[in-house]
C-alpha atoms as a PDB file:
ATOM      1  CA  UNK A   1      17.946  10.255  -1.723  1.00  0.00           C
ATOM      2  CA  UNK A   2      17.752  12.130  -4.706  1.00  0.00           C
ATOM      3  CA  UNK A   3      15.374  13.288  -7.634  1.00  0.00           C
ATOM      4  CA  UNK A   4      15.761  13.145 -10.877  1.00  0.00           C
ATOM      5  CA  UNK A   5      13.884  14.570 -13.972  1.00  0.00           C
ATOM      6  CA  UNK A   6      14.834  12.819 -17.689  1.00  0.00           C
ATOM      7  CA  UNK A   7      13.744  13.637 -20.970  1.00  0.00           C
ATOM      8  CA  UNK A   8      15.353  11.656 -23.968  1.00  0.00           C
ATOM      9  CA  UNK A   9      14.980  12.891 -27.636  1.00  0.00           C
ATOM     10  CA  UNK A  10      15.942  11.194 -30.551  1.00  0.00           C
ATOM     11  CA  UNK A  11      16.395  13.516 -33.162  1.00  0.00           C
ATOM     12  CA  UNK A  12      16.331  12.015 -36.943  1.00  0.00           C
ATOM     13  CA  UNK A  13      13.202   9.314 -36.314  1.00  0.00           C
ATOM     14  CA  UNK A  14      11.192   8.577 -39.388  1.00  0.00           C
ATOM     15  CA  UNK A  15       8.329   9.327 -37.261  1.00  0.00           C
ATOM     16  CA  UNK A  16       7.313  12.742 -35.206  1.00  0.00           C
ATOM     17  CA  UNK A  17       6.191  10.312 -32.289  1.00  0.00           C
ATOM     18  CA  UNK A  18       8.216   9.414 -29.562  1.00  0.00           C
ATOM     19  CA  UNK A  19       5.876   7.198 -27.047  1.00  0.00           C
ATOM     20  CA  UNK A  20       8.055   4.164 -29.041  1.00  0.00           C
ATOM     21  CA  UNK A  21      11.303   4.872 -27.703  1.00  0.00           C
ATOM     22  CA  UNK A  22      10.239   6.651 -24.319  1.00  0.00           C
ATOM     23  CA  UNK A  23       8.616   3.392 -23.757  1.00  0.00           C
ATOM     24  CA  UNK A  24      11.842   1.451 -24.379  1.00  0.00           C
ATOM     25  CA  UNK A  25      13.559   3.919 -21.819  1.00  0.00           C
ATOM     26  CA  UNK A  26      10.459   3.338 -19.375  1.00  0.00           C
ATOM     27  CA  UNK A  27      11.097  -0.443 -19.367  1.00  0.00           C
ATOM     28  CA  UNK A  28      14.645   0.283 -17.652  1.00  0.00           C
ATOM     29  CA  UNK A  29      13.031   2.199 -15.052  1.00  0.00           C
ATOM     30  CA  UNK A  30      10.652  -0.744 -14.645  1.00  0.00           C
ATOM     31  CA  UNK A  31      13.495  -3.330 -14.718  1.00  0.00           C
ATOM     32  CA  UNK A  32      15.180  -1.926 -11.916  1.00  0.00           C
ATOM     33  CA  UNK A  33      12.224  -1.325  -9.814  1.00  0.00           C
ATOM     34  CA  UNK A  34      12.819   2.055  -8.717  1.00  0.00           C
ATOM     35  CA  UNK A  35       9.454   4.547  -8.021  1.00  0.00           C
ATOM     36  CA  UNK A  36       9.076   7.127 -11.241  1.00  0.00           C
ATOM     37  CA  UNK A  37       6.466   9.037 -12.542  1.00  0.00           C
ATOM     38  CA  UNK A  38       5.814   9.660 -16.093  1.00  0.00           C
ATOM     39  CA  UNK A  39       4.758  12.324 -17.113  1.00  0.00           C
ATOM     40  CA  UNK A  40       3.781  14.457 -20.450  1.00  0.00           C
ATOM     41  CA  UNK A  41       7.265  16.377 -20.914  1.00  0.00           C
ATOM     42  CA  UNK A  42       9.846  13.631 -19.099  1.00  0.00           C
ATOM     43  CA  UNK A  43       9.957  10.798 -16.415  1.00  0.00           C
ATOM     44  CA  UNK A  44      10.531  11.608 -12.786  1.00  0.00           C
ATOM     45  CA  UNK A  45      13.189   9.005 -10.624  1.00  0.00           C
ATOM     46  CA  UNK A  46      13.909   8.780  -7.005  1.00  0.00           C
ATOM     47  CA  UNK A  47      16.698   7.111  -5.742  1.00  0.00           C
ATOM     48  CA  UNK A  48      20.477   6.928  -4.631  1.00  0.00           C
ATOM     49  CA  UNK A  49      22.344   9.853  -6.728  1.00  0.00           C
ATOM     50  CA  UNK A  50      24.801   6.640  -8.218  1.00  0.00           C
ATOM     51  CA  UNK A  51      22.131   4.383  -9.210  1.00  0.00           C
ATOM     52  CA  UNK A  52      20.456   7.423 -10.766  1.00  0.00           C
ATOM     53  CA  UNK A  53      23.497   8.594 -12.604  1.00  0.00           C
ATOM     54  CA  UNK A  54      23.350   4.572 -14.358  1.00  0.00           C
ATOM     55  CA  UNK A  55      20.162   4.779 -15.156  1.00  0.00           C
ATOM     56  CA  UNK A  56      20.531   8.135 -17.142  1.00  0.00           C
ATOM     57  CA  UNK A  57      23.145   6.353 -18.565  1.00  0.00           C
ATOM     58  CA  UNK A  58      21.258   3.617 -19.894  1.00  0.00           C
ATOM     59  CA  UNK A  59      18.156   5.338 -21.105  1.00  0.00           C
ATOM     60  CA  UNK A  60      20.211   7.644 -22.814  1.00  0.00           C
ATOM     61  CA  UNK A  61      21.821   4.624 -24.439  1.00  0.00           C
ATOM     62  CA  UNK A  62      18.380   2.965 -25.526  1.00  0.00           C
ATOM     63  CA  UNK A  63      17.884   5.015 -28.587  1.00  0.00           C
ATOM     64  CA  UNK A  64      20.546   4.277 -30.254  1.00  0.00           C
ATOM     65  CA  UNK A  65      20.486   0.541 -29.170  1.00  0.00           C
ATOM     66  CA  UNK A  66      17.091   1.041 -31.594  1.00  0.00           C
ATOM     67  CA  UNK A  67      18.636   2.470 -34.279  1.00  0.00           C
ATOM     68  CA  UNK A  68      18.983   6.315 -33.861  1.00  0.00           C
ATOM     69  CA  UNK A  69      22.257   7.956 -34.802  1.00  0.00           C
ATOM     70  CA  UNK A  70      21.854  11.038 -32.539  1.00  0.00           C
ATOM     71  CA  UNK A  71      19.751  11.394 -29.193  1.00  0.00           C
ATOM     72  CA  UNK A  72      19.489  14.973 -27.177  1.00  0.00           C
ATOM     73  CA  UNK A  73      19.193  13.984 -22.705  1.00  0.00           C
ATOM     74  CA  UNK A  74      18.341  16.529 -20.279  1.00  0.00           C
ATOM     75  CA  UNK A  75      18.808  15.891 -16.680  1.00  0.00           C
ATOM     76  CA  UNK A  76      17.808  17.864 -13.886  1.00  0.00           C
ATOM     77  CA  UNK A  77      18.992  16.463 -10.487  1.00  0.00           C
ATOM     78  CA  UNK A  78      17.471  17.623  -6.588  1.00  0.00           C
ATOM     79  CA  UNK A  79      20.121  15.979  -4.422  1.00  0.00           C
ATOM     80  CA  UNK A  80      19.295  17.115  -0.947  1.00  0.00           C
ATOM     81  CA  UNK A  81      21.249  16.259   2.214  1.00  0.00           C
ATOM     82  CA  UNK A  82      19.657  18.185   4.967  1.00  0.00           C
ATOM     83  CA  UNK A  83      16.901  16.062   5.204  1.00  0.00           C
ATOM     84  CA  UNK A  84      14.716  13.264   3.481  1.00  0.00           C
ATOM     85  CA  UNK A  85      13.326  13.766  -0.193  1.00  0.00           C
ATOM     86  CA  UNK A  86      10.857  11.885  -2.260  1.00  0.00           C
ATOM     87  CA  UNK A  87       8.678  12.858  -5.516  1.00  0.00           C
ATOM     88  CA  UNK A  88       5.907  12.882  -2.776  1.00  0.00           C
ATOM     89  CA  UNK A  89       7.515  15.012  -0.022  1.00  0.00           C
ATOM     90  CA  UNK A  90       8.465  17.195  -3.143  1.00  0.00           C
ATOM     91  CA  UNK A  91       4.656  17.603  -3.970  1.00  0.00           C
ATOM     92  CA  UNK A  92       3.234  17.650  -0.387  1.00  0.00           C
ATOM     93  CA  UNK A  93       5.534  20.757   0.763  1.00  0.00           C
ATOM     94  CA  UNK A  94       3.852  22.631  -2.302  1.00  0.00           C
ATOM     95  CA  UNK A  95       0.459  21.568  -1.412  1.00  0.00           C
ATOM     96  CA  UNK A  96       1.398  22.726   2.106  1.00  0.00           C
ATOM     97  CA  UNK A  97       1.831  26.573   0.977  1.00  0.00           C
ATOM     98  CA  UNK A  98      -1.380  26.325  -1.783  1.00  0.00           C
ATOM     99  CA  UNK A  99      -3.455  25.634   1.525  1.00  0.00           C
ATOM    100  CA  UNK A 100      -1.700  28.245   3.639  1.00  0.00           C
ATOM    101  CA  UNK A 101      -3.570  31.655   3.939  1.00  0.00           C
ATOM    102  CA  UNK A 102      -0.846  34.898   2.988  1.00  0.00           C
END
C-alpha cells in the first residue's frame, strides 16, 4: 500500500478560488471509493501504487475537462514495502514519539 499527497492548481481561473475545481477532483476520489483526507494545502490517498498513479492522472485531467488551459500537479508518493502503511499508521507512529519521554 502506498500514500499519496496531491495538490492540483489551475493557473489562469477568472477567480482566485479554487474549492470549485478541487471539488471536481474530490468527486474522483469519491467515485472510486478509496480512503483520502482533505486537507487545507492538498488531498491525501491510500491505496495500490497503480491505482494511485490513475487517479493522479485523472484529477490532473479534471481542470482542463472544465475549461482551464494550463494546470500545475504535485505529487508526493510514500511507497513502503517493509511493512504495512496507511494515512493512520502514518499519524499514529508520530503520535507514538510526541508521547515518548527523551
Amino acid at each position: 500500500m502506498a500514500v499519496m499527497e496531491i495538490s492540483i492548481i489551475p493557473i489562469g481561473t477568472a477567480s482566485t478560488s479554487l474549492s470549485q475545481w478541487v471539488a471536481h477532483c474530490v468527486r474522483i476520489l469519491e467515485e472510486r471509493g478509496v480512503k483520502y483526507e482533505l486537507t487545507s494545502m492538498g488531498t491525501q490517498i491510500e491505496g495500490q501504487l497503480e491505482e494511485l498513479m490513475e487517479i493522479a492522472k485523472r484529477m490532473h485531467e479534471q481542470p482542463f475537462l472544465r475549461g482551464a488551459k494550463r494546470v500545475l500537479t504535485i505529487i508526493k508518493i510514500d511507497d513502503r514495502r517493509d511493512k504495512p502503511l496507511s494515512l493512520e499508521s502514518k499519524r499514529q507512529s508520530v503520535r507514538e514519539k510526541l508521547n515518548r519521554k527523551a
